[in-house]
C-alpha atoms as a PDB file:
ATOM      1  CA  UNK A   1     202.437 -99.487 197.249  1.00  0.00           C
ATOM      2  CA  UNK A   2     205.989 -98.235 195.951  1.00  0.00           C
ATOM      3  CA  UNK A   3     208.699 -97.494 197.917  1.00  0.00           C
ATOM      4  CA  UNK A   4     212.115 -96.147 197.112  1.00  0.00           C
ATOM      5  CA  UNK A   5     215.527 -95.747 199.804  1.00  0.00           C
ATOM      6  CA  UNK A   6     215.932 -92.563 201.788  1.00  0.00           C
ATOM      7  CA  UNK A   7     220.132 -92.734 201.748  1.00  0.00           C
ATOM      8  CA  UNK A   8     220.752 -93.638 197.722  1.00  0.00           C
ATOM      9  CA  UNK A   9     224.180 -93.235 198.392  1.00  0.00           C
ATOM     10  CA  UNK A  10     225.562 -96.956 199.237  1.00  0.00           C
ATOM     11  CA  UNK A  11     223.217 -97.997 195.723  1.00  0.00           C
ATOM     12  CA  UNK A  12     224.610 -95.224 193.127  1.00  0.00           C
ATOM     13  CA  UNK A  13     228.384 -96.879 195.238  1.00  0.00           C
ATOM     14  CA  UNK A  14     227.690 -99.945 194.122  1.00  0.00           C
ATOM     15  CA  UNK A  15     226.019-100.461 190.828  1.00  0.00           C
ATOM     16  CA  UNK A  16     227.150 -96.556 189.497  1.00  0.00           C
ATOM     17  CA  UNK A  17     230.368 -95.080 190.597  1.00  0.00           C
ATOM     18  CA  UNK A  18     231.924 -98.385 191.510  1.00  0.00           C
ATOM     19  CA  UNK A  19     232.044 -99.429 188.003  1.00  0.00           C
ATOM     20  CA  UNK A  20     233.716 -96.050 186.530  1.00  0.00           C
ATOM     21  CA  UNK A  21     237.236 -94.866 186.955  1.00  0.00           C
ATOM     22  CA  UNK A  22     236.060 -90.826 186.538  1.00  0.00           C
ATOM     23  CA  UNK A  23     232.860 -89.165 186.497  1.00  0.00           C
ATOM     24  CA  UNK A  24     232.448 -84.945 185.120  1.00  0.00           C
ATOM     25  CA  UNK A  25     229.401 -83.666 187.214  1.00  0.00           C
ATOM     26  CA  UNK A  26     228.755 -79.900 186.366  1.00  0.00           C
ATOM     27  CA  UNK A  27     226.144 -77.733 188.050  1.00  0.00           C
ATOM     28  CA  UNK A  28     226.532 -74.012 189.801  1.00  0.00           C
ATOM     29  CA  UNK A  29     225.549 -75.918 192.809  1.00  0.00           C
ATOM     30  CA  UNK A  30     227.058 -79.062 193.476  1.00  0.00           C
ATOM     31  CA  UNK A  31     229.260 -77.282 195.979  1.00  0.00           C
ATOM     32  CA  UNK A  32     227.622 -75.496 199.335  1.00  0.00           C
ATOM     33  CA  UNK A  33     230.176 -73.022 200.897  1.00  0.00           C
ATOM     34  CA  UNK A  34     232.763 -74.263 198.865  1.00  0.00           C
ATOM     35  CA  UNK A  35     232.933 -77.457 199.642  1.00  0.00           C
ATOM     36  CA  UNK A  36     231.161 -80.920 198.194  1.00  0.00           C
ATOM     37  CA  UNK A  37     230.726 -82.994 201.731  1.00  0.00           C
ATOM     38  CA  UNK A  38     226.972 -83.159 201.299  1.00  0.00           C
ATOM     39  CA  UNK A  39     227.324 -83.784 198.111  1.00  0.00           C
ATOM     40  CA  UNK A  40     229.653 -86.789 198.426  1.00  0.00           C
ATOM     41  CA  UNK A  41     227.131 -88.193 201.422  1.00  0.00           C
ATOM     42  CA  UNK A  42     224.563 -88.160 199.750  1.00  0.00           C
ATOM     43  CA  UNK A  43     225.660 -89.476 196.109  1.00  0.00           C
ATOM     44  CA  UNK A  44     228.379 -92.023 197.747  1.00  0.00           C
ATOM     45  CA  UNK A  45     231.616 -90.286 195.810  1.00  0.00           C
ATOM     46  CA  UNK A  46     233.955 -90.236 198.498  1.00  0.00           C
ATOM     47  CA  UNK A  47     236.791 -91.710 196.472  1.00  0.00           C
ATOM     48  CA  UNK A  48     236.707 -89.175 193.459  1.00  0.00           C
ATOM     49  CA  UNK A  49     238.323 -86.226 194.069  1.00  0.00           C
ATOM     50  CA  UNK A  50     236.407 -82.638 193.160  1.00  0.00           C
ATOM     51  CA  UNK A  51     237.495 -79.466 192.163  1.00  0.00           C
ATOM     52  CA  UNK A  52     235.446 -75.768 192.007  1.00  0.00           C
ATOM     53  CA  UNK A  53     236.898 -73.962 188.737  1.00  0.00           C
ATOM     54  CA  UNK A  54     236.051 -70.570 188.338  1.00  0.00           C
ATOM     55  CA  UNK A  55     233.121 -68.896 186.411  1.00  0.00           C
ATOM     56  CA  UNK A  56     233.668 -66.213 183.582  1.00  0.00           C
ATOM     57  CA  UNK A  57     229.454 -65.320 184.650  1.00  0.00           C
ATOM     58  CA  UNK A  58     229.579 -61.994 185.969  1.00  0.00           C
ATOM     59  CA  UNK A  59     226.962 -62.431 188.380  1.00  0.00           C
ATOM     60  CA  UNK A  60     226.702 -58.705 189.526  1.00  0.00           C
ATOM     61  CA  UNK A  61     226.126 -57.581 186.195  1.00  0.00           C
ATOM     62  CA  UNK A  62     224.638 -60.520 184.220  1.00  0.00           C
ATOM     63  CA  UNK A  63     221.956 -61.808 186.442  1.00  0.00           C
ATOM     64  CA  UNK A  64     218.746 -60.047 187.329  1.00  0.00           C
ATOM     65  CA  UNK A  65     215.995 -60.982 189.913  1.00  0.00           C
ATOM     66  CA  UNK A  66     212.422 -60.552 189.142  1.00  0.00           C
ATOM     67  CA  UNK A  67     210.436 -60.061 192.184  1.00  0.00           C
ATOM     68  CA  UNK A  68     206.380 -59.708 191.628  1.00  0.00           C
ATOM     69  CA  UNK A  69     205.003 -57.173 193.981  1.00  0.00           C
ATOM     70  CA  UNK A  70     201.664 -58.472 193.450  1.00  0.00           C
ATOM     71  CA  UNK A  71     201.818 -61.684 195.321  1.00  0.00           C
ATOM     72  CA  UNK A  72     199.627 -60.630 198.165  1.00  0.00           C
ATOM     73  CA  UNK A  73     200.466 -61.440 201.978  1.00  0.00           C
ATOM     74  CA  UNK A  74     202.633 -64.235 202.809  1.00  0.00           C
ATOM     75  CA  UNK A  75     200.956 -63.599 206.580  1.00  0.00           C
ATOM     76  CA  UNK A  76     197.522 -64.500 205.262  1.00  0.00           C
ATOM     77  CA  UNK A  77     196.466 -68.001 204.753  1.00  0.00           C
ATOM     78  CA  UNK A  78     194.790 -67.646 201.780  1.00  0.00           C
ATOM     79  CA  UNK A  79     197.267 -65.847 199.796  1.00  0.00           C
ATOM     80  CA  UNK A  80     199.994 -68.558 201.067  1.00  0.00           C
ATOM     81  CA  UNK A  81     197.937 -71.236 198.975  1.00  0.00           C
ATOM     82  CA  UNK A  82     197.694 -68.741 196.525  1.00  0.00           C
ATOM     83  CA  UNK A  83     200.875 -68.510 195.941  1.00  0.00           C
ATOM     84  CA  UNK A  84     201.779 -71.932 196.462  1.00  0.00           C
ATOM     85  CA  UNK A  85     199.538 -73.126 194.019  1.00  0.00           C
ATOM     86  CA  UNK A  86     201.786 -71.609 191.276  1.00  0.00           C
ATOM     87  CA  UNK A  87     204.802 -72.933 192.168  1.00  0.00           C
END
């Protein structure tokens, strides 16, 4: 049997973040409504200090969703595991 910590946080502290003086982490979605406190809980960086820089991506004209309309009914059962089995 394996078995790994639920809260990594006091860990990555410790052995990870404790050890370096600065740390670039870059991802469209470290922040969640513009700010990184779930972030920070969960990863144990409360003493680095974050910043949100702005994006050149013009979303509204650069990004397009592809939505299937062949999926079937997410009501029915056995489309669900359909569907999920392709995820």
């Amino acid at each position: 049997m394996s078995m790994a910590p639920l809260d990594v946080s006091g860990i990555l502290k410790e052995r990870l973040w404790g050890k370096l003086d600065s740390v670039v982490l870059t991802s469209a979605t470290l922040a969640i409504g513009g700010h990184f406190d779930f972030l920070k809980r969960t990863l144990g960086l409360q003493d680095f200090s974050f910043h949100i820089l702005a994006s050149d991506f013009d979303y509204h004209n650069q990004a397009t969703v592809f939505l299937p309309d062949d999926l079937g009914d997410l009501k029915n059962e056995f489309d669900r595991r359909r569907i999920n089995a392709f995820v």
